[in-house]
C-alpha atoms as a PDB file:
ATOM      1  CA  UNK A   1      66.978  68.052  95.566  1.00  0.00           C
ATOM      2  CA  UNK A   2      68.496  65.237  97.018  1.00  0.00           C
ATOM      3  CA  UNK A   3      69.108  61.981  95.047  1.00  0.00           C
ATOM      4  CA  UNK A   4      67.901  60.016  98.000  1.00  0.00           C
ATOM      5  CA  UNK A   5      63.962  60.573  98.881  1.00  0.00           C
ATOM      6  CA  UNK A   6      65.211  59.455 102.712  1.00  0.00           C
ATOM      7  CA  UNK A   7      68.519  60.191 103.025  1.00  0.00           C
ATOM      8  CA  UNK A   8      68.407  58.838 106.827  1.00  0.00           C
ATOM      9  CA  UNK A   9      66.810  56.114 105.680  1.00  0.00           C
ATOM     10  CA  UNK A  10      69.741  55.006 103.010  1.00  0.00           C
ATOM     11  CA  UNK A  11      72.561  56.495 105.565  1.00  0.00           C
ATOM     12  CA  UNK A  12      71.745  53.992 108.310  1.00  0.00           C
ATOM     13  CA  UNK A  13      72.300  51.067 105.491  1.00  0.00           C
ATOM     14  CA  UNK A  14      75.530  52.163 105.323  1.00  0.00           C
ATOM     15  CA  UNK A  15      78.854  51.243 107.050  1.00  0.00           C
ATOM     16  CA  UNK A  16      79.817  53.455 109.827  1.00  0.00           C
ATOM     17  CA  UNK A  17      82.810  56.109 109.390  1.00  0.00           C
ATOM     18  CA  UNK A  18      85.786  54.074 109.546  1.00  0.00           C
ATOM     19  CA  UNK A  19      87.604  55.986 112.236  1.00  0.00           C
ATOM     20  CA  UNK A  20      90.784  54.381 111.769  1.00  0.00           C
ATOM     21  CA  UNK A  21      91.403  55.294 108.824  1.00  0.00           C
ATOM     22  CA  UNK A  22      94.094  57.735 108.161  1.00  0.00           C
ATOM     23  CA  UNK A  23      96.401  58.726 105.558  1.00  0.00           C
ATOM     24  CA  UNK A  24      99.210  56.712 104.394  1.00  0.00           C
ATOM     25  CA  UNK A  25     100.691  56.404 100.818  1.00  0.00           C
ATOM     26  CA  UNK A  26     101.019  53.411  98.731  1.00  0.00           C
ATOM     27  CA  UNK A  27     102.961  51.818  95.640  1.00  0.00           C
ATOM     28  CA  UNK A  28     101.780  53.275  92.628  1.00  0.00           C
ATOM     29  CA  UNK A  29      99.242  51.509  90.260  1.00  0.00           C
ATOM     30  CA  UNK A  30     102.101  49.972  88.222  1.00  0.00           C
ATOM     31  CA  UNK A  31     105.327  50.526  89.390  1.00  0.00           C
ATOM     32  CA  UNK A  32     107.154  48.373  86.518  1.00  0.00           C
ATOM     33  CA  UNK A  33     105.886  51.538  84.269  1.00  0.00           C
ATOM     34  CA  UNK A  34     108.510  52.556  81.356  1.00  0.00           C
ATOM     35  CA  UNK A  35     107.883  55.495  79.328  1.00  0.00           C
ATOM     36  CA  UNK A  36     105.863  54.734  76.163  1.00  0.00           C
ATOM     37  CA  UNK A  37     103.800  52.364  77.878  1.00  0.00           C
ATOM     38  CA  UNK A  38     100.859  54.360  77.874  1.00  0.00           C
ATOM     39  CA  UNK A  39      97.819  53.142  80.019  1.00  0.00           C
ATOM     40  CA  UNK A  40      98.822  50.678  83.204  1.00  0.00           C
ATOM     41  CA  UNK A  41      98.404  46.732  81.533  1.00  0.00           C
ATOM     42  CA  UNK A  42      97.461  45.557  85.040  1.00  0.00           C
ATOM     43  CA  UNK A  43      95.431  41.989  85.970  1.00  0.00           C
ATOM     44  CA  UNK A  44      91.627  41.116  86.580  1.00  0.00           C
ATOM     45  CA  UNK A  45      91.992  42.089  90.495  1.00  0.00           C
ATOM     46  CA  UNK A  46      94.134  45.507  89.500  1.00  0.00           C
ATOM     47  CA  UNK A  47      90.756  46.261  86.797  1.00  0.00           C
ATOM     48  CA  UNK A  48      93.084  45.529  83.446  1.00  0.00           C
ATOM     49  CA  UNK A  49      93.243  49.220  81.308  1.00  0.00           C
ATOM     50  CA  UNK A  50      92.903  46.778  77.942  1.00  0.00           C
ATOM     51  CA  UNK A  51      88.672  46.619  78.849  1.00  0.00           C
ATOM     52  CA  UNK A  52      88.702  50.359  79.521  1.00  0.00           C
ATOM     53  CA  UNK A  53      90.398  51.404  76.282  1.00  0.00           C
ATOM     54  CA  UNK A  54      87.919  49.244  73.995  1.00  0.00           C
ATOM     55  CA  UNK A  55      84.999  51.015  75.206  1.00  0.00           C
ATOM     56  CA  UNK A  56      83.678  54.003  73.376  1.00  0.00           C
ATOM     57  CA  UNK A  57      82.821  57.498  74.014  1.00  0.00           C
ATOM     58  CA  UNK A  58      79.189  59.376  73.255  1.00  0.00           C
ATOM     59  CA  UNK A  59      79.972  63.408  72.051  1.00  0.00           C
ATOM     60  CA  UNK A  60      77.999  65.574  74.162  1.00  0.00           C
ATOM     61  CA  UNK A  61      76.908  68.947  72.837  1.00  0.00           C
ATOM     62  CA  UNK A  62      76.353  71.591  76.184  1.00  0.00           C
ATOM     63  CA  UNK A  63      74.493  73.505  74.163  1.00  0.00           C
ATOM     64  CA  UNK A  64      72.478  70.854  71.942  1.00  0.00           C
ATOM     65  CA  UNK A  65      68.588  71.925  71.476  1.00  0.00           C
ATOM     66  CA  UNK A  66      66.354  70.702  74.207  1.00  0.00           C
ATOM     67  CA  UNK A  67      69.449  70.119  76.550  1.00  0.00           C
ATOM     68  CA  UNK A  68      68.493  71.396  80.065  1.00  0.00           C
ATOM     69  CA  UNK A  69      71.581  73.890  81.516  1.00  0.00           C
ATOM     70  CA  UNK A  70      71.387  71.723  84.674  1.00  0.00           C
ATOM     71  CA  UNK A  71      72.489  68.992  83.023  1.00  0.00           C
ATOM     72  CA  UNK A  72      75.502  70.309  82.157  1.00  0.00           C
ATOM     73  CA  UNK A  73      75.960  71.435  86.166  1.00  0.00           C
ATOM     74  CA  UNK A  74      75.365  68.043  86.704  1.00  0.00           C
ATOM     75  CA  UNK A  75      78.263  66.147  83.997  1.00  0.00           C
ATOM     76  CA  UNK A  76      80.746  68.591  85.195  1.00  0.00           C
ATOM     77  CA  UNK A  77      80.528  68.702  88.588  1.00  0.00           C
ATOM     78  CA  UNK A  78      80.503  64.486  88.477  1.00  0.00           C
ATOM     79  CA  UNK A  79      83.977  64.679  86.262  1.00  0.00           C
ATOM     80  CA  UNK A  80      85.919  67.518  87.184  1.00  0.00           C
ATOM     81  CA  UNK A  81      86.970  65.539  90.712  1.00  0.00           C
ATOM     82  CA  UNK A  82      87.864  65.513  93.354  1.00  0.00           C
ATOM     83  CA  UNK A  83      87.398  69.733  94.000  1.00  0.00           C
ATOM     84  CA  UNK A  84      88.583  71.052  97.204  1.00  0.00           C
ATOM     85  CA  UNK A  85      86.330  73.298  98.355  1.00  0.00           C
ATOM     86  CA  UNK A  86      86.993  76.633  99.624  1.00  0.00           C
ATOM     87  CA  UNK A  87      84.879  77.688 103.336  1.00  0.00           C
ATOM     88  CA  UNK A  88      84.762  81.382 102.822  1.00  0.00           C
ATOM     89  CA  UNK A  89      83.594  83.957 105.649  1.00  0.00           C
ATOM     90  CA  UNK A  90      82.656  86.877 104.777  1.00  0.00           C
ATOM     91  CA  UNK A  91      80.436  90.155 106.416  1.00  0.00           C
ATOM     92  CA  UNK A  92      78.168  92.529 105.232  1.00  0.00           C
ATOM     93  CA  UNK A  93      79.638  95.486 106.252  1.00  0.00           C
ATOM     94  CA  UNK A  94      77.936  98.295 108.506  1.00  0.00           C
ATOM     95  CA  UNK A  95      75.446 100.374 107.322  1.00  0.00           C
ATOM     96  CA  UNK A  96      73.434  97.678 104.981  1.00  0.00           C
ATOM     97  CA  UNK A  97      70.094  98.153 104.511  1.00  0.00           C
ATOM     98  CA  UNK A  98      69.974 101.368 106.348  1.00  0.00           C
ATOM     99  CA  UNK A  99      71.735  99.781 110.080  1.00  0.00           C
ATOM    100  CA  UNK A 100      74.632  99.702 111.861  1.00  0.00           C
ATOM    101  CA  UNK A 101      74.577  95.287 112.098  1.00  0.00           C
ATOM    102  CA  UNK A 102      76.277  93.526 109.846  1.00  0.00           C
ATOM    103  CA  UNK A 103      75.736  90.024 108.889  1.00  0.00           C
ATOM    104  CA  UNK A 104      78.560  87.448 109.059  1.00  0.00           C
ATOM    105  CA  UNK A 105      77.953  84.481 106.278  1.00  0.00           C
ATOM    106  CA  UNK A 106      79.727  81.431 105.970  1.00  0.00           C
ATOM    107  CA  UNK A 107      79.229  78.626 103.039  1.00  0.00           C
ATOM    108  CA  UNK A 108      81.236  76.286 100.720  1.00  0.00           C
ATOM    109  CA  UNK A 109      82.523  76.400  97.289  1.00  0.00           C
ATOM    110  CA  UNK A 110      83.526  73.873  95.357  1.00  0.00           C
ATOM    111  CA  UNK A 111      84.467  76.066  92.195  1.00  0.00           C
ATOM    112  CA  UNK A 112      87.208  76.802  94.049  1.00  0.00           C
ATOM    113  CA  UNK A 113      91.784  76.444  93.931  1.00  0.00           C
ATOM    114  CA  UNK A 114      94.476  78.238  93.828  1.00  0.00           C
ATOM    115  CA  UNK A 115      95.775  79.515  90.821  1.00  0.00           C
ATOM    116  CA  UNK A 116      99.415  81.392  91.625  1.00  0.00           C
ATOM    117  CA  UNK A 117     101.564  81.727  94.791  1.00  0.00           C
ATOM    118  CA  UNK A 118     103.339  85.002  93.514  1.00  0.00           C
ATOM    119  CA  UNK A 119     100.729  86.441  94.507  1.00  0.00           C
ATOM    120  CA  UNK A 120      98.917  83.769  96.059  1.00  0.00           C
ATOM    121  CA  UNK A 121      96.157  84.021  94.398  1.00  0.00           C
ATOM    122  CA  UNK A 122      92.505  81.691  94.585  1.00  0.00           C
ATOM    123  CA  UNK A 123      90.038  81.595  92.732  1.00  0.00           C
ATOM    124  CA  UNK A 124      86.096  81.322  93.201  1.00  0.00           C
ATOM    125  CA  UNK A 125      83.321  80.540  90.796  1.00  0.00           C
ATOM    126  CA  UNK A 126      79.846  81.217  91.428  1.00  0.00           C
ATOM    127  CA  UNK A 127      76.884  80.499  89.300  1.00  0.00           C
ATOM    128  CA  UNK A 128      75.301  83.869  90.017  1.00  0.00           C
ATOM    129  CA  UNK A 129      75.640  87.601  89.136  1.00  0.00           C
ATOM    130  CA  UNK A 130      75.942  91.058  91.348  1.00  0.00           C
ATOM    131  CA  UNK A 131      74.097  92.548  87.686  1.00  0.00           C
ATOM    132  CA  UNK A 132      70.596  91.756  87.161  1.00  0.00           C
ATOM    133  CA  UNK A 133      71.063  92.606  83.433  1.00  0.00           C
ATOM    134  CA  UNK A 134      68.093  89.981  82.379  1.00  0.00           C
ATOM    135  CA  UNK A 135      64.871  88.484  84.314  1.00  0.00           C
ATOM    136  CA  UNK A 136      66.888  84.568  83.935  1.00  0.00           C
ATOM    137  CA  UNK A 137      70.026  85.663  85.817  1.00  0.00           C
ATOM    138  CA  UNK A 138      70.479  84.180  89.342  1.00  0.00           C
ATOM    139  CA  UNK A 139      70.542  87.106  91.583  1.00  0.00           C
ATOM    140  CA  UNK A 140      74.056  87.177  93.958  1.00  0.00           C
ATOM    141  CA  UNK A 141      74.631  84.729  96.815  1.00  0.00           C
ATOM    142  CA  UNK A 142      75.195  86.110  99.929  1.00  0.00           C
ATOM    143  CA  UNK A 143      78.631  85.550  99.658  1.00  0.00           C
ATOM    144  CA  UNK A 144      79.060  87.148  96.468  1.00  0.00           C
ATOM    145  CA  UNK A 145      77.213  90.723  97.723  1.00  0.00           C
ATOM    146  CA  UNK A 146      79.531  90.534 100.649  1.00  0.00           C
ATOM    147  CA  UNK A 147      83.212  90.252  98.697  1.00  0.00           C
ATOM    148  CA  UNK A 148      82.012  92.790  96.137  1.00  0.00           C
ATOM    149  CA  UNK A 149      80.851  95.181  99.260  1.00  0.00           C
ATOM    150  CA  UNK A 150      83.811  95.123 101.850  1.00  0.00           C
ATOM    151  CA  UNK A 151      86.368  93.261  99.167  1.00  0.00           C
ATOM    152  CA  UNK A 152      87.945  90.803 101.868  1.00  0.00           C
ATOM    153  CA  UNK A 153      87.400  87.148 103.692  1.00  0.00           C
ATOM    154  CA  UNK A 154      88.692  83.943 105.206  1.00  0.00           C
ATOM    155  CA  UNK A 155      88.788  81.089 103.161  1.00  0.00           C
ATOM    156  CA  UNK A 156      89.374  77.422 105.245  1.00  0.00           C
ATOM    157  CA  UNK A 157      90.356  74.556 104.041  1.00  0.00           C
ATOM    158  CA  UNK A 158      87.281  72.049 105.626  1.00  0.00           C
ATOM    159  CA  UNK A 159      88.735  69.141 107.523  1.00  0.00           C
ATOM    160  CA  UNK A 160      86.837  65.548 108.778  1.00  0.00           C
ATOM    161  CA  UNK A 161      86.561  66.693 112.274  1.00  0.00           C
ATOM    162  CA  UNK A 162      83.715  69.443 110.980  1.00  0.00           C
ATOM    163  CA  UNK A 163      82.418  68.104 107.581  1.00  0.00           C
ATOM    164  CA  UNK A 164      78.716  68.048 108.592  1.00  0.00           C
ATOM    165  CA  UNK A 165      79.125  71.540 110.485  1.00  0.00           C
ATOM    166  CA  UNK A 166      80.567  72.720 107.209  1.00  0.00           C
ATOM    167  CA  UNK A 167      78.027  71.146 105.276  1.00  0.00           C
ATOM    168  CA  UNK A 168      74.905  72.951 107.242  1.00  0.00           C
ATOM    169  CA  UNK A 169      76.561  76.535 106.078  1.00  0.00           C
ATOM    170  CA  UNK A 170      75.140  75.449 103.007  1.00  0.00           C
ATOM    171  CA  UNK A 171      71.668  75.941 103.908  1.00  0.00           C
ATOM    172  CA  UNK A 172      69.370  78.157 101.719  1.00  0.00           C
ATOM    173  CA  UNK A 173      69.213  80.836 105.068  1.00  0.00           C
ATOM    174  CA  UNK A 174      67.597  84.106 104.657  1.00  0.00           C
ATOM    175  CA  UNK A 175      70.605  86.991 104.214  1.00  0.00           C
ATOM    176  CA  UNK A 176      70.128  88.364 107.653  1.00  0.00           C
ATOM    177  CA  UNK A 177      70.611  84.755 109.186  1.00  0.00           C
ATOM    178  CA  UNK A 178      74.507  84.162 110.102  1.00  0.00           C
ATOM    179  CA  UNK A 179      75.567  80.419 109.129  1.00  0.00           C
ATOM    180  CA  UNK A 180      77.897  80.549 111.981  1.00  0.00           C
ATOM    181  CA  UNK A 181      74.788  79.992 114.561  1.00  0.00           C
ATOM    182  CA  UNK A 182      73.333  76.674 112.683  1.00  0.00           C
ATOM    183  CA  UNK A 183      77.377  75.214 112.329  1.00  0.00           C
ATOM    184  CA  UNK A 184      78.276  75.869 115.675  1.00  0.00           C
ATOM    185  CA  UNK A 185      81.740  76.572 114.881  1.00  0.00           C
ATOM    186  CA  UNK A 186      83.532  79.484 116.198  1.00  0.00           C
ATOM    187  CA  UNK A 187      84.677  82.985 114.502  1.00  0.00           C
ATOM    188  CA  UNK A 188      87.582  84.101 115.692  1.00  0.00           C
ATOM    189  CA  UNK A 189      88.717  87.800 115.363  1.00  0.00           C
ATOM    190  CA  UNK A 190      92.637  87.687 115.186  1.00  0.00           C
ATOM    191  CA  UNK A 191      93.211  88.321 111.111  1.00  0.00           C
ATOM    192  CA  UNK A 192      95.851  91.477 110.766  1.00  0.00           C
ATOM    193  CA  UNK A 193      94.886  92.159 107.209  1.00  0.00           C
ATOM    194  CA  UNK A 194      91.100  91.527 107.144  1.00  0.00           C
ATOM    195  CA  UNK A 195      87.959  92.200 109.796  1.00  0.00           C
ATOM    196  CA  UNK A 196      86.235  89.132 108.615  1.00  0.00           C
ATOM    197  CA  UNK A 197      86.196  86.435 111.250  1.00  0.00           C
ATOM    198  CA  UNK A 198      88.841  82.880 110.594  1.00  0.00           C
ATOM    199  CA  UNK A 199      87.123  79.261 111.525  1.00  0.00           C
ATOM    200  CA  UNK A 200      88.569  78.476 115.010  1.00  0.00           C
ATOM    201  CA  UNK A 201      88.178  74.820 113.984  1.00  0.00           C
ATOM    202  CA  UNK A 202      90.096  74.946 111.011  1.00  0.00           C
ATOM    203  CA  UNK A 203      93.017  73.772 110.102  1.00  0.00           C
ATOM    204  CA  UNK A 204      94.745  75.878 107.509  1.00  0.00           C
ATOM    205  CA  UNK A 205      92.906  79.354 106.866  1.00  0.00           C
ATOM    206  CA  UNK A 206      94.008  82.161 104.508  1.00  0.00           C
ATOM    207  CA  UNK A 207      93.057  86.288 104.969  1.00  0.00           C
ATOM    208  CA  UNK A 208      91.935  87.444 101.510  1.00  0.00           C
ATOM    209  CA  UNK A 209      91.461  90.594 100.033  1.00  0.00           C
ATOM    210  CA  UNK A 210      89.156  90.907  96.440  1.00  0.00           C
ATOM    211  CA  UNK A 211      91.739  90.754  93.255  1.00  0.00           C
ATOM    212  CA  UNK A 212      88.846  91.652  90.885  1.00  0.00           C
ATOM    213  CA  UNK A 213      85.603  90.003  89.750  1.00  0.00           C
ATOM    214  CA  UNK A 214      84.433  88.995  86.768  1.00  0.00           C
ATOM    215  CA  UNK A 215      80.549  88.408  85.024  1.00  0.00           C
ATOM    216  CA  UNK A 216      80.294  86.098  82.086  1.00  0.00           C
ATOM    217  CA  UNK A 217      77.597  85.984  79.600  1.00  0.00           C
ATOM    218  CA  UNK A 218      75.113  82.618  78.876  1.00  0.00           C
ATOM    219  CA  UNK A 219      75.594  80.528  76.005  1.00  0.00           C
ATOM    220  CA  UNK A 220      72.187  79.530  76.400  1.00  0.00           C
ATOM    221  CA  UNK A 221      69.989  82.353  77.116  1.00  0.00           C
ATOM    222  CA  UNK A 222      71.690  85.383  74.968  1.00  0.00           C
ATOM    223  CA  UNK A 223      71.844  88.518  76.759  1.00  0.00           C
ATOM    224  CA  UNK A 224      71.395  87.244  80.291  1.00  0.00           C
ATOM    225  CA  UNK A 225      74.689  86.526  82.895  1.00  0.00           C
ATOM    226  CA  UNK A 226      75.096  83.286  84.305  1.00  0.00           C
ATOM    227  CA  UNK A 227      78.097  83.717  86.552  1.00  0.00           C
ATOM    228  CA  UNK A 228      80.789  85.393  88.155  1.00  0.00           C
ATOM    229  CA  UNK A 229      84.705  84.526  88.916  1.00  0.00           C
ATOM    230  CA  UNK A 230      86.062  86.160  91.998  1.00  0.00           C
ATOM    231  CA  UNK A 231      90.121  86.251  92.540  1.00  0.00           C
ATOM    232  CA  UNK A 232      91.154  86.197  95.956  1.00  0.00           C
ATOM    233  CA  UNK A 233      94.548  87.591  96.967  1.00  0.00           C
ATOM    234  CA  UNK A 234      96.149  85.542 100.035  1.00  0.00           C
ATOM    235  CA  UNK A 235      97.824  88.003 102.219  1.00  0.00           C
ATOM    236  CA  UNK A 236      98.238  85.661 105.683  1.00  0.00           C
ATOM    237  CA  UNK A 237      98.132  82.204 106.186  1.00  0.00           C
ATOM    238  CA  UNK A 238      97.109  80.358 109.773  1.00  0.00           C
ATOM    239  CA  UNK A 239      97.990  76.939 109.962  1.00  0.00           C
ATOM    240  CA  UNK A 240      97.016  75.071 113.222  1.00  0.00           C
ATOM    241  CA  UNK A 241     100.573  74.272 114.990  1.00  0.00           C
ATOM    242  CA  UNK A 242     100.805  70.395 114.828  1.00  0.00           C
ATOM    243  CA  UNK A 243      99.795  70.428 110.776  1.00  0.00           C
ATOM    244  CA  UNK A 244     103.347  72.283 109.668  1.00  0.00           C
ATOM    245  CA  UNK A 245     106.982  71.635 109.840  1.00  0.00           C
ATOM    246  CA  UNK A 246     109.857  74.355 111.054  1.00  0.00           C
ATOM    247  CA  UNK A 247     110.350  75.919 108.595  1.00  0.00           C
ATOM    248  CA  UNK A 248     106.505  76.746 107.815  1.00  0.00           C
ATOM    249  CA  UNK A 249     106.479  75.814 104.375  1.00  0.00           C
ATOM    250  CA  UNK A 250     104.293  72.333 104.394  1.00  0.00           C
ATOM    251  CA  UNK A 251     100.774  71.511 105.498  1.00  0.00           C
ATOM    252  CA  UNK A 252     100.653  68.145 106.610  1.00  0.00           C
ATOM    253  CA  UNK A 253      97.927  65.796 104.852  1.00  0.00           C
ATOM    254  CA  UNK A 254      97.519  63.332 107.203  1.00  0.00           C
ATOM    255  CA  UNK A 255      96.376  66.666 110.284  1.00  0.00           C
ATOM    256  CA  UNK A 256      94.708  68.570 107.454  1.00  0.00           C
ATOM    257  CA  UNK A 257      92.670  65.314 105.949  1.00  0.00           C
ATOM    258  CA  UNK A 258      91.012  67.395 104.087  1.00  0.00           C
ATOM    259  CA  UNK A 259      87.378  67.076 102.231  1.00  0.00           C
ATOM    260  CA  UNK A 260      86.964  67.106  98.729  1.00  0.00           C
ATOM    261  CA  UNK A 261      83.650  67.519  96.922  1.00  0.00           C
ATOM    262  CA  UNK A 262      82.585  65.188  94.166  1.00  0.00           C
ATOM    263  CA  UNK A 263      79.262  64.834  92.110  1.00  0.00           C
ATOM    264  CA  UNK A 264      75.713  65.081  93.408  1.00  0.00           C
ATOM    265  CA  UNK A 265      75.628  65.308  97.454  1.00  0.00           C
ATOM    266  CA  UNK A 266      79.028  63.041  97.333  1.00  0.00           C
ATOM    267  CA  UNK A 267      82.041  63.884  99.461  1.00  0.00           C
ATOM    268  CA  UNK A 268      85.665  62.558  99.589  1.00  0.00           C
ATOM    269  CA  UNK A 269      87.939  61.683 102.133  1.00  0.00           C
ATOM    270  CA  UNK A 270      91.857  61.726 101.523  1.00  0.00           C
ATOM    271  CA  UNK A 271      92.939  58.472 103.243  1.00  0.00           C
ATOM    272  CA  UNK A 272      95.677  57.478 100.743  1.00  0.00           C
ATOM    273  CA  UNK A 273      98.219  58.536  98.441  1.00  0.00           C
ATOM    274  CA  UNK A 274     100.923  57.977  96.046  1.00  0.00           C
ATOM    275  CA  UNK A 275     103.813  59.676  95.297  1.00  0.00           C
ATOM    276  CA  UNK A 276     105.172  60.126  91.513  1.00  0.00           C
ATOM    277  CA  UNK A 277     108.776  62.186  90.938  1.00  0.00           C
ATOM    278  CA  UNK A 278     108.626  64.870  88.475  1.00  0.00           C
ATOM    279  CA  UNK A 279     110.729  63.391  85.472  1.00  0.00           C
ATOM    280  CA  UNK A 280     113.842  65.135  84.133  1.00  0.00           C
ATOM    281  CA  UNK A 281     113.890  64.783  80.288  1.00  0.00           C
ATOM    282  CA  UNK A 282     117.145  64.439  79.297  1.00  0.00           C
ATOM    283  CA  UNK A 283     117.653  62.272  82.595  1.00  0.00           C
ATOM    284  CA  UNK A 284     114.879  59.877  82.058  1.00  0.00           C
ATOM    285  CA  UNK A 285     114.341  59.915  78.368  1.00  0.00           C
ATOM    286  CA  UNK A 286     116.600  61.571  76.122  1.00  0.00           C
ATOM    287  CA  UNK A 287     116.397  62.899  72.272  1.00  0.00           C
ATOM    288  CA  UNK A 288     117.858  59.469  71.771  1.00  0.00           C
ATOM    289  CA  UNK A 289     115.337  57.461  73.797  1.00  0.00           C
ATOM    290  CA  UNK A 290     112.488  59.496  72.100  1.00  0.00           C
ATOM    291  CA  UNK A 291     112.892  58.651  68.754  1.00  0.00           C
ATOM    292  CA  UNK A 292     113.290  55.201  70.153  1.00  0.00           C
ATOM    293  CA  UNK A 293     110.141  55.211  71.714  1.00  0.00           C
ATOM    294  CA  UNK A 294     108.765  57.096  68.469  1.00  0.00           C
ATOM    295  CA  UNK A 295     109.922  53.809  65.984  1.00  0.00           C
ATOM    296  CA  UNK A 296     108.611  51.199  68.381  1.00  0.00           C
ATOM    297  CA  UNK A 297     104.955  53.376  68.368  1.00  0.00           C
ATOM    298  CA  UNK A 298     105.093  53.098  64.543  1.00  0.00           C
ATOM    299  CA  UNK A 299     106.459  49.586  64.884  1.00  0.00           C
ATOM    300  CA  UNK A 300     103.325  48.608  67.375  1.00  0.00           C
ATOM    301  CA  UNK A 301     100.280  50.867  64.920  1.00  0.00           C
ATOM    302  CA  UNK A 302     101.854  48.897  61.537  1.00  0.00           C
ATOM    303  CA  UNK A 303     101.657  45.387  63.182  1.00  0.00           C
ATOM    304  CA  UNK A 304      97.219  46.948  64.149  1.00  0.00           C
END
């Protein structure tokens, strides 16, 4: 359910897409920061860290009695940001239900990243289970039936030039209704390793093949399953020409400008950055600087 009744209704209050935007980097928040600071000390207009850190925290029990499970969905999905979502096409395969048609699906995830590169290897979550060991457990999404039955897919990367086209894949269609007809974006049929279709309008897509899948059991209803972890294998990459360098190794942000999902019906654009070095130990700190920074943390909690 949507948090707004009328959604038109609130989106027409609202400033128009700022089409100008694009993205750039910036300073970082406090680019005086030494090591040992801890939290940026900025002013009033830079929101000072010194009001954030007197504030308390509540505990929150996910499994406290009388505690909905959907308010845990809800928490999560609300902190764990931004998530890049992963567009995944998959088919049915021929012969389902008795016929030669198969069904080509199409839908975000937002349990989604990629977890090695040697293999590349991505991983999906989905809150529902190919078993039906218990009446409670969510039966599979179409997506899920389809990687366990022909084990391959595209996954895309969704971009601001087909957010809401992405966005209507999510639509609760029946299973024999392909989401590619009610986005209006385009399969194409080019993939060497896989027969599922890539997003034409995409800008980075990767061929997958199934790793292995995984069921996990509820916390809160014993004996049912409440969802499933699917590792992808990456075994081509297509990158749209004007997003990546020479030597094919980059995807560039500011072509990609990827969408990131955050809580609720909320989505994010990536307009700006910051960049941050990796920091060398004995370059930047030292066994000598440590203890240093050690003495002046006892120093600073005796004077408390």
């Amino acid at each position: 359910m949507s948090r707004h009744p009328d959604f038109r209704a609130v989106e027409a209050s609202r400033p128009d897409w700022d089409s100008s935007s694009s993205f750039h980097l910036t300073k970082t928040a406090d680019p005086s920061w030494t090591y040992g600071s801890g939290a940026n000390k900025l002013d009033e207009a830079g929101s000072s860290s010194a009001s954030e850190s007197s504030k308390g925290h509540v505990k929150i029990d996910p499994y406290e009695a009388g505690r909905p499970p959907t308010f845990n969905y809800k928490l999560l999905i609300s902190a764990i940001t931004p998530r890049p979502i992963g567009f995944i096409s998959t088919r049915s395969g021929t012969g389902e239900s008795g016929t030669e048609n198969e069904t080509l699906n199409l839908a975000p995830f937002s349990y989604f990243n990629v977890v090695c590169t040697d293999p590349p290897l991505f991983a999906v979550g989905f809150t529902s289970v190919l078993s039906k060991t218990h009446p409670d457990s969510k039966p599979p999404k179409d997506t899920l039936r389809n990687l366990a039955a022909t084990r391959e897919c595209t996954v895309s990367i969704i971009s601001e030039h087909f957010v809401e086209a992405a966005n209507s894949t999510s639509i609760d269609a029946p299973a024999d209704v392909s989401e590619w007809q009610i986005s209006g974006l385009t399969p194409v049929y080019d993939c060497e390793t896989v027969s599922t279709p890539r997003v034409r309008e995409a800008v980075f897509t990767a061929e997958c093949v199934v790793e292995s899948i995984r069921e996990f059991d509820s916390r809160a209803i014993p004996g049912a399953k409440s969802g499933s972890l699917v590792i992808l294998e990456g075994k081509r990459f297509w990158v749209r020409e004007d997003a990546t360098n020479e030597e094919r190794n980059i995807v560039k942000t500011e072509v990609l400008k990827p969408i990131s999902r955050l809580g609720g019906i909320s989505y994010g654009r990536t307009v700006q950055g910051l960049e941050l070095p990796r920091p060398v130990f004995e370059k930047e700190v030292g066994r000598q600087g440590l203890e240093e920074l050690r003495r002046n943390k006892n120093s600073n909690a005796d004077a408390n």
